[in-house]
Structures are given as structure tokens and as C-alpha cells.
C-alpha atoms as a PDB file:
ATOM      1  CA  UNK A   1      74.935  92.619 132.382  1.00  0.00           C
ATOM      2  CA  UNK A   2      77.878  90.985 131.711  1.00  0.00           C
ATOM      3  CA  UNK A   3      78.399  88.901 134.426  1.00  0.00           C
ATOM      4  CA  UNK A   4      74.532  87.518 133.511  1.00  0.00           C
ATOM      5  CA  UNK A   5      75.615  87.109 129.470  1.00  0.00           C
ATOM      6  CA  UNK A   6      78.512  84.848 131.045  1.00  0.00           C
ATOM      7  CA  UNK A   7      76.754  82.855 133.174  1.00  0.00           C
ATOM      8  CA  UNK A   8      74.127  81.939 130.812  1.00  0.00           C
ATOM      9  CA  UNK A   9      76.344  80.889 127.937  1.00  0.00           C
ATOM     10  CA  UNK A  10      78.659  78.894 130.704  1.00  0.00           C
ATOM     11  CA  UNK A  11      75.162  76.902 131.774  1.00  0.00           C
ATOM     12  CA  UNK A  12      74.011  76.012 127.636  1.00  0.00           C
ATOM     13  CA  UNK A  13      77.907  74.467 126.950  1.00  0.00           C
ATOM     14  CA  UNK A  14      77.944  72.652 130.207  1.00  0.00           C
ATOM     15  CA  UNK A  15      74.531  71.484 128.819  1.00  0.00           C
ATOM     16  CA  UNK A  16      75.920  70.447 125.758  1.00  0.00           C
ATOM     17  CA  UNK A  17      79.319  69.055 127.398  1.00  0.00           C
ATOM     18  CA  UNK A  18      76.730  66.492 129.309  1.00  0.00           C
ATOM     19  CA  UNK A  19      75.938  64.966 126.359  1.00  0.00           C
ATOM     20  CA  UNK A  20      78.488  61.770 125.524  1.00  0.00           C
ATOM     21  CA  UNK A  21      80.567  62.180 122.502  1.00  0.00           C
ATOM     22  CA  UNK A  22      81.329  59.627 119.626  1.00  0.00           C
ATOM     23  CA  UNK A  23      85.271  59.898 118.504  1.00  0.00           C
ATOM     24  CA  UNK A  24      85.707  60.746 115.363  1.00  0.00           C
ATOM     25  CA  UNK A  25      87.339  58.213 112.677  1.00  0.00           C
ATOM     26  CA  UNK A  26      88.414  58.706 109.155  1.00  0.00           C
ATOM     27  CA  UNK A  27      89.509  55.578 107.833  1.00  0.00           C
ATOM     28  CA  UNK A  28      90.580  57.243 104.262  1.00  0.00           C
ATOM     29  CA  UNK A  29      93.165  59.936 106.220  1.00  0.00           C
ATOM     30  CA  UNK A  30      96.248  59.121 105.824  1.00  0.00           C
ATOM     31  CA  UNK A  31      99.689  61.348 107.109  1.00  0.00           C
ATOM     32  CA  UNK A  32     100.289  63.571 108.988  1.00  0.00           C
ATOM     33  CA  UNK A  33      99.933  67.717 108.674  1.00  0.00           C
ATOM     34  CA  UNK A  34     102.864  69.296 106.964  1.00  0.00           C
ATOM     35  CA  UNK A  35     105.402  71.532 109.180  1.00  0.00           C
ATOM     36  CA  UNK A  36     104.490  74.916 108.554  1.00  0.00           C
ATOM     37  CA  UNK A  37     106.666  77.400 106.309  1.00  0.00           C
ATOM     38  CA  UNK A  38     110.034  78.866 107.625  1.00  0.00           C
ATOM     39  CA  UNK A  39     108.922  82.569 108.291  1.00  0.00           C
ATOM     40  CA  UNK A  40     111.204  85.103 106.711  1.00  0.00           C
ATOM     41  CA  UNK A  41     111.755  88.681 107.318  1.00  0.00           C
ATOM     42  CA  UNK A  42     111.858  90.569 104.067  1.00  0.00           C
ATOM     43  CA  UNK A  43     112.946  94.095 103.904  1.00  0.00           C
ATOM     44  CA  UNK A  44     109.747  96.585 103.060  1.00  0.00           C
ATOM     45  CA  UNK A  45     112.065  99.533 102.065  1.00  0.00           C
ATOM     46  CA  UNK A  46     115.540  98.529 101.561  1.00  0.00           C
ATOM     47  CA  UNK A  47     116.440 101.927 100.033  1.00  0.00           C
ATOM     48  CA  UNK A  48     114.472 104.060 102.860  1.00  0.00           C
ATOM     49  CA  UNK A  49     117.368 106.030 104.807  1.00  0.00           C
ATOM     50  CA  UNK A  50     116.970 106.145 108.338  1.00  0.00           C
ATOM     51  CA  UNK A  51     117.225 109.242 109.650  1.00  0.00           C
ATOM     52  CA  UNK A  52     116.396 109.233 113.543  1.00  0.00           C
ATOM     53  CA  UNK A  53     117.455 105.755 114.825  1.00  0.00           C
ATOM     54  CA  UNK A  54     115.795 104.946 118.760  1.00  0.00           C
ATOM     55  CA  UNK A  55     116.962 101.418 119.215  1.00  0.00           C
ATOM     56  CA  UNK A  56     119.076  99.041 117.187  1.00  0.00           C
ATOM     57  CA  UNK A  57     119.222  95.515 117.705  1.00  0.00           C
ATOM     58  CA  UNK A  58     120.784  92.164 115.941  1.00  0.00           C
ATOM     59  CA  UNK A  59     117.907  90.321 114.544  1.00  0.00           C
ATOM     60  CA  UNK A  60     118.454  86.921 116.296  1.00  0.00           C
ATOM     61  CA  UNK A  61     120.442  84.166 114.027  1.00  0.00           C
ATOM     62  CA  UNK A  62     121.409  86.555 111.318  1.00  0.00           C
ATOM     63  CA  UNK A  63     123.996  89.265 110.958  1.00  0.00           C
ATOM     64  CA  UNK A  64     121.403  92.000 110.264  1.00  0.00           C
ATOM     65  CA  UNK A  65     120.017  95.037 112.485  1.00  0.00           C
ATOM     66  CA  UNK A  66     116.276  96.008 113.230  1.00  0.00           C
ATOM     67  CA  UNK A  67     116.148  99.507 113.009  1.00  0.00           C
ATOM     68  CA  UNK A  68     112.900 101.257 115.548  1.00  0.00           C
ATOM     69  CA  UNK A  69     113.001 104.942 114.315  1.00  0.00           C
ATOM     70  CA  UNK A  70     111.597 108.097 115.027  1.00  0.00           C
ATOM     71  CA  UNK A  71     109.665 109.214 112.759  1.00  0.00           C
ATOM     72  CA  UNK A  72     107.671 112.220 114.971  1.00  0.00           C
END
């Protein structure tokens, strides 16, 4: 059933693929896309104890540790 799904939604976009495609121009944009924000990793719990450590790591770049616990 699935293998039939496939092959008919491969044969209508190879359809549609045939077809020749204009470029598309915008004369009024202008720029480029702005770089995307810096990720940051914020602390959910900073007063949370951790009581049953399984691995701790350096987070890369920064002097802090990621804690995985055990919480079973």
C-alpha cells in the first residue's frame, strides 16, 4: 500500500517538474537575511540539587558542567 501511495505521488511531481519554470524577481528586495540569534543555554533550575549524577561533562566553550542525572 505504501509502496503504491509512493509511486503515485513520485509520478504527479515529476508531472509537475516537466513543466518549465519562470525565476522569480523582486526588484523592491533589497539585503540580505539577518544571521540568526546566538543560542544560549539558560539554567531551568539553578537551585535544584543534584542528587544522583550519571555523566558530567564541560559544556563546550564555557567553564560550566552538564549534569545527566538519575532521577529513577
Amino acid at each position: 500500500m505504501r509502496a503504491a501511495a509512493f509511486l503515485a505521488f513520485a509520478l504527479t511531481c515529476s508531472a509537475a517538474d516537466s513543466e518549465v519554470r519562470k525565476p522569480w524577481q523582486n526588484t523592491r528586495l533589497v539585503g540580505s537575511p539577518e544571521k540568526a540569534p546566538q543560542m544560549v543555554a539558560v539554567p531551568a533550575y539553578p537551585k535544584l540539587p543534584v542528587k544522583r549524577p550519571v555523566v558530567i561533562e564541560w559544556e563546550p566553550g564555557t567553564d560550566r558542567l552538564l549534569v545527566l542525572e538519575n532521577l529513577a
